[in-house]
C-alpha atoms as a PDB file:
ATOM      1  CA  UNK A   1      37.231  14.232 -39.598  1.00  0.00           C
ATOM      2  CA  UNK A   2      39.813  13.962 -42.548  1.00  0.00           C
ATOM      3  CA  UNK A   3      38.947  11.427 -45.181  1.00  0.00           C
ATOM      4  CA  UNK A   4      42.310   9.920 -46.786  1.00  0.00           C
ATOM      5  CA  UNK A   5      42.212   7.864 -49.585  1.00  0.00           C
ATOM      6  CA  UNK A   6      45.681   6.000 -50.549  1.00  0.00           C
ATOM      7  CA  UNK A   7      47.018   3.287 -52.844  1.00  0.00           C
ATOM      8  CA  UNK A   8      49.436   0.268 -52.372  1.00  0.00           C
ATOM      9  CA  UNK A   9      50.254  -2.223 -54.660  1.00  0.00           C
ATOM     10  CA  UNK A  10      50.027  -6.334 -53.694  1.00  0.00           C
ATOM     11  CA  UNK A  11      51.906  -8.953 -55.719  1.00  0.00           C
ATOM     12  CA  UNK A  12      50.038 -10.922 -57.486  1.00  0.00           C
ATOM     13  CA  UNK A  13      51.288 -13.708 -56.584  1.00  0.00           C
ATOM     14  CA  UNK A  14      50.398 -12.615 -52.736  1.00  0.00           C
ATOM     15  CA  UNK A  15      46.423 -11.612 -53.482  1.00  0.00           C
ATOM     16  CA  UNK A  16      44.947 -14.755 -52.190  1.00  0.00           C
ATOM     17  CA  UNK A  17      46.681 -14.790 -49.156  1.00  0.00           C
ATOM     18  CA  UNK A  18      46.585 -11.095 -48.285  1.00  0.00           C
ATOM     19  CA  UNK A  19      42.890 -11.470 -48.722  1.00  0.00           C
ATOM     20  CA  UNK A  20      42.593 -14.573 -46.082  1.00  0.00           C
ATOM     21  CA  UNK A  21      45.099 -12.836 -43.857  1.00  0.00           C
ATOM     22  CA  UNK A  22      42.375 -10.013 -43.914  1.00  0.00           C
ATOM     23  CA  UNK A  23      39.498 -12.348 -43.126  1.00  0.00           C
ATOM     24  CA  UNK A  24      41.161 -12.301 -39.544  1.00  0.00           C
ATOM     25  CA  UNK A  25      42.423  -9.329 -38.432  1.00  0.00           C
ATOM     26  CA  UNK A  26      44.279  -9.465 -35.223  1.00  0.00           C
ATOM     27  CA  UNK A  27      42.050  -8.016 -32.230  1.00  0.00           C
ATOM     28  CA  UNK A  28      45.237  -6.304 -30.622  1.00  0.00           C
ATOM     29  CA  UNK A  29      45.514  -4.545 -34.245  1.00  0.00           C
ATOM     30  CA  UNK A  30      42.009  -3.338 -34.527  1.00  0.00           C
ATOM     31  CA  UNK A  31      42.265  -1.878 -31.155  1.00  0.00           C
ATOM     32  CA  UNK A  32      45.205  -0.029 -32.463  1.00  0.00           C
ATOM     33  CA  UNK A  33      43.881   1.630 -35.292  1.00  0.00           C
ATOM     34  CA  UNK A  34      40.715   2.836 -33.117  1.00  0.00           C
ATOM     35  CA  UNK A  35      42.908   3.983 -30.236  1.00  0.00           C
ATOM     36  CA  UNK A  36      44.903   6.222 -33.139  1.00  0.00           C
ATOM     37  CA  UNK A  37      41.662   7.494 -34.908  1.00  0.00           C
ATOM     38  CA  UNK A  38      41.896   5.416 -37.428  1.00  0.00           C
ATOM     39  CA  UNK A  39      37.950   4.866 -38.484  1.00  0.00           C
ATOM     40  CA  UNK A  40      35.718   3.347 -40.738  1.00  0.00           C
ATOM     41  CA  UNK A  41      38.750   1.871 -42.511  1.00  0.00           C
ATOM     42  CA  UNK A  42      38.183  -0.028 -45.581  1.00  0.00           C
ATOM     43  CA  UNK A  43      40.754  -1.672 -48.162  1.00  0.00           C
ATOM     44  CA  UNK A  44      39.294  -2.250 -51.982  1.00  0.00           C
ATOM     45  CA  UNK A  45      41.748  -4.229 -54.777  1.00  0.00           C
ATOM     46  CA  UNK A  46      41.481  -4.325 -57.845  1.00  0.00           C
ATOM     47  CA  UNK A  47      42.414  -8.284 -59.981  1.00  0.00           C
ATOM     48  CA  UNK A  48      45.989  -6.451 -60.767  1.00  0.00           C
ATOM     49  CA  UNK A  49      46.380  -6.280 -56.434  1.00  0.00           C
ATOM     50  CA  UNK A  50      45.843  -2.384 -56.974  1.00  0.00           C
ATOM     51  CA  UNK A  51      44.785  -1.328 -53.594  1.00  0.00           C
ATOM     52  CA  UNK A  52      42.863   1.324 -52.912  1.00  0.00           C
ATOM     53  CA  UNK A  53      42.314   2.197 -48.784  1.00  0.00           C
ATOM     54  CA  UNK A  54      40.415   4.731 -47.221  1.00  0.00           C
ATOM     55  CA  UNK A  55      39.814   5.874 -43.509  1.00  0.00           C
ATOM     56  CA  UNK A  56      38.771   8.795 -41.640  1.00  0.00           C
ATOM     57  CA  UNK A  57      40.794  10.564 -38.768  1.00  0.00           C
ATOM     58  CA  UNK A  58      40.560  13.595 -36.460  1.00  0.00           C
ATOM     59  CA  UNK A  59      44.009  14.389 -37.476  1.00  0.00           C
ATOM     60  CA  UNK A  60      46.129  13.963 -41.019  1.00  0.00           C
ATOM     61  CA  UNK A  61      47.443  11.336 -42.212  1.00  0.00           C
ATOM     62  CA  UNK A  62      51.341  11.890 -40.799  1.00  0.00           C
ATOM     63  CA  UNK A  63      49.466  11.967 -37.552  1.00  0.00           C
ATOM     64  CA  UNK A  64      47.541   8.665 -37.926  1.00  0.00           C
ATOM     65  CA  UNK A  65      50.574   6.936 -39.352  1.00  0.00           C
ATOM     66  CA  UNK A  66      52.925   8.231 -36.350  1.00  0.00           C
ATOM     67  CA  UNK A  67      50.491   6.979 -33.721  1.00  0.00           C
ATOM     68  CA  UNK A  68      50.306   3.789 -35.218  1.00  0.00           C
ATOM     69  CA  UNK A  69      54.095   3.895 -35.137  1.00  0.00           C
ATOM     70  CA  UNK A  70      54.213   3.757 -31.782  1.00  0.00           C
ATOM     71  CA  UNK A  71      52.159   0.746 -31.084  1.00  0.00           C
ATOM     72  CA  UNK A  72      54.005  -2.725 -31.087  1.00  0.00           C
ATOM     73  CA  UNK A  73      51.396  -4.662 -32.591  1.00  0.00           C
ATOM     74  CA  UNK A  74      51.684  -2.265 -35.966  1.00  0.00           C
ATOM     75  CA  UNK A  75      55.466  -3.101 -36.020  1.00  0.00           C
ATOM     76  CA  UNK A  76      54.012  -6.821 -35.683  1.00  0.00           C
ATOM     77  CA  UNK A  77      51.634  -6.356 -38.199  1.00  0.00           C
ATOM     78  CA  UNK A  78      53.721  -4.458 -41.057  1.00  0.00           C
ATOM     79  CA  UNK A  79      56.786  -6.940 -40.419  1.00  0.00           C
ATOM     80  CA  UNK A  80      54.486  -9.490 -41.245  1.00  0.00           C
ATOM     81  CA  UNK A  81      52.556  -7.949 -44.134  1.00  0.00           C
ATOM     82  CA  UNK A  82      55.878  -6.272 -46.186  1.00  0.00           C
ATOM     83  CA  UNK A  83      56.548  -9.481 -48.073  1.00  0.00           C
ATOM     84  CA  UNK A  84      53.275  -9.098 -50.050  1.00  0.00           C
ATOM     85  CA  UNK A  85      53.368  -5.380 -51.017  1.00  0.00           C
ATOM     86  CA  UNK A  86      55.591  -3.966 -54.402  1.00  0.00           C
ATOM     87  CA  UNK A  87      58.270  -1.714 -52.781  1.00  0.00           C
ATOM     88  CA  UNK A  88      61.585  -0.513 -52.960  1.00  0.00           C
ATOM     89  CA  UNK A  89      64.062  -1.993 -51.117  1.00  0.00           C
ATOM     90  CA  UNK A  90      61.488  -3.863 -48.562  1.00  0.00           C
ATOM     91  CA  UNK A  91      59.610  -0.841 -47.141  1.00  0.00           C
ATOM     92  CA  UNK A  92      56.787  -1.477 -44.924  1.00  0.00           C
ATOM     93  CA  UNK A  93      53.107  -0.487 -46.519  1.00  0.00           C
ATOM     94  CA  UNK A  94      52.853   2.326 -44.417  1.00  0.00           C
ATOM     95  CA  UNK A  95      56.121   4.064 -45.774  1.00  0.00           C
ATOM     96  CA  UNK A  96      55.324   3.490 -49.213  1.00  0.00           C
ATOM     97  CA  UNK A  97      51.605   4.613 -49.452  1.00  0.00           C
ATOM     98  CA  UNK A  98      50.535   6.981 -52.182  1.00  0.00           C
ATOM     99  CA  UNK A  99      48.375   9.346 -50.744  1.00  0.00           C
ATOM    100  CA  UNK A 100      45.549  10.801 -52.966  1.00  0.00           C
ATOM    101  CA  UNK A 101      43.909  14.248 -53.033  1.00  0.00           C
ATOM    102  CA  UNK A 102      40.048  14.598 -52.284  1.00  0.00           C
ATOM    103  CA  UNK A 103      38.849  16.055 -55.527  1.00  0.00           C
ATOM    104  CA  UNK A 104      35.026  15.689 -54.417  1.00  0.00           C
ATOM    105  CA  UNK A 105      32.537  14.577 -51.487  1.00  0.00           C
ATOM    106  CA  UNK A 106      28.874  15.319 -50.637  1.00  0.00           C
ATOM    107  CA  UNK A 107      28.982  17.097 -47.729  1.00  0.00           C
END
């Protein structure tokens, strides 16, 4: 498994409600991410709506993102969640993503 580690930026006038959205995530969409290898996925943000996500995948994270590509309920999902994410000309959150290099990890 890959580990990758990225960062996204939420408004932060959008923080309260990207954290209730999240609270609820759609079934259809959790299938999804499994069905792509996307596991043990976790989101972390900081009071500035810094967000830090991680997940783990048998393939990289072009891959991962691709696969997701192709499912309709990530176009669903991304239409719906671009409004609350700092990015150029209204990309989704998975075109903007910052990826970040594994410096360290215990095994």
């Amino acid at each position: 498994m890959k580990r990758i580690g990225f960062l996204l930026k939420v408004k932060t006038d959008k923080i309260a409600e990207y954290k209730k959205i999240h609270d609820n995530i759609w079934p259809e969409m959790l299938d999804a991410l499994k069905r792509c290898g996307w596991h043990n996925y976790s989101l972390f943000m900081q009071n500035d709506g810094t967000l830090f996500g991680y997940f783990e995948t048998p393939t990289d994270l072009q891959t991962a993102i691709e696969a997701m590509g192709k499912e309709t309920i990530n176009t669903q999902w991304q239409e719906m969640m671009a409004p609350f994410f700092e990015s150029p000309n209204g990309a989704r959150a998975d075109e903007i993503l910052i990826r970040l290099e594994e410096v360290f990890h215990t095994d």
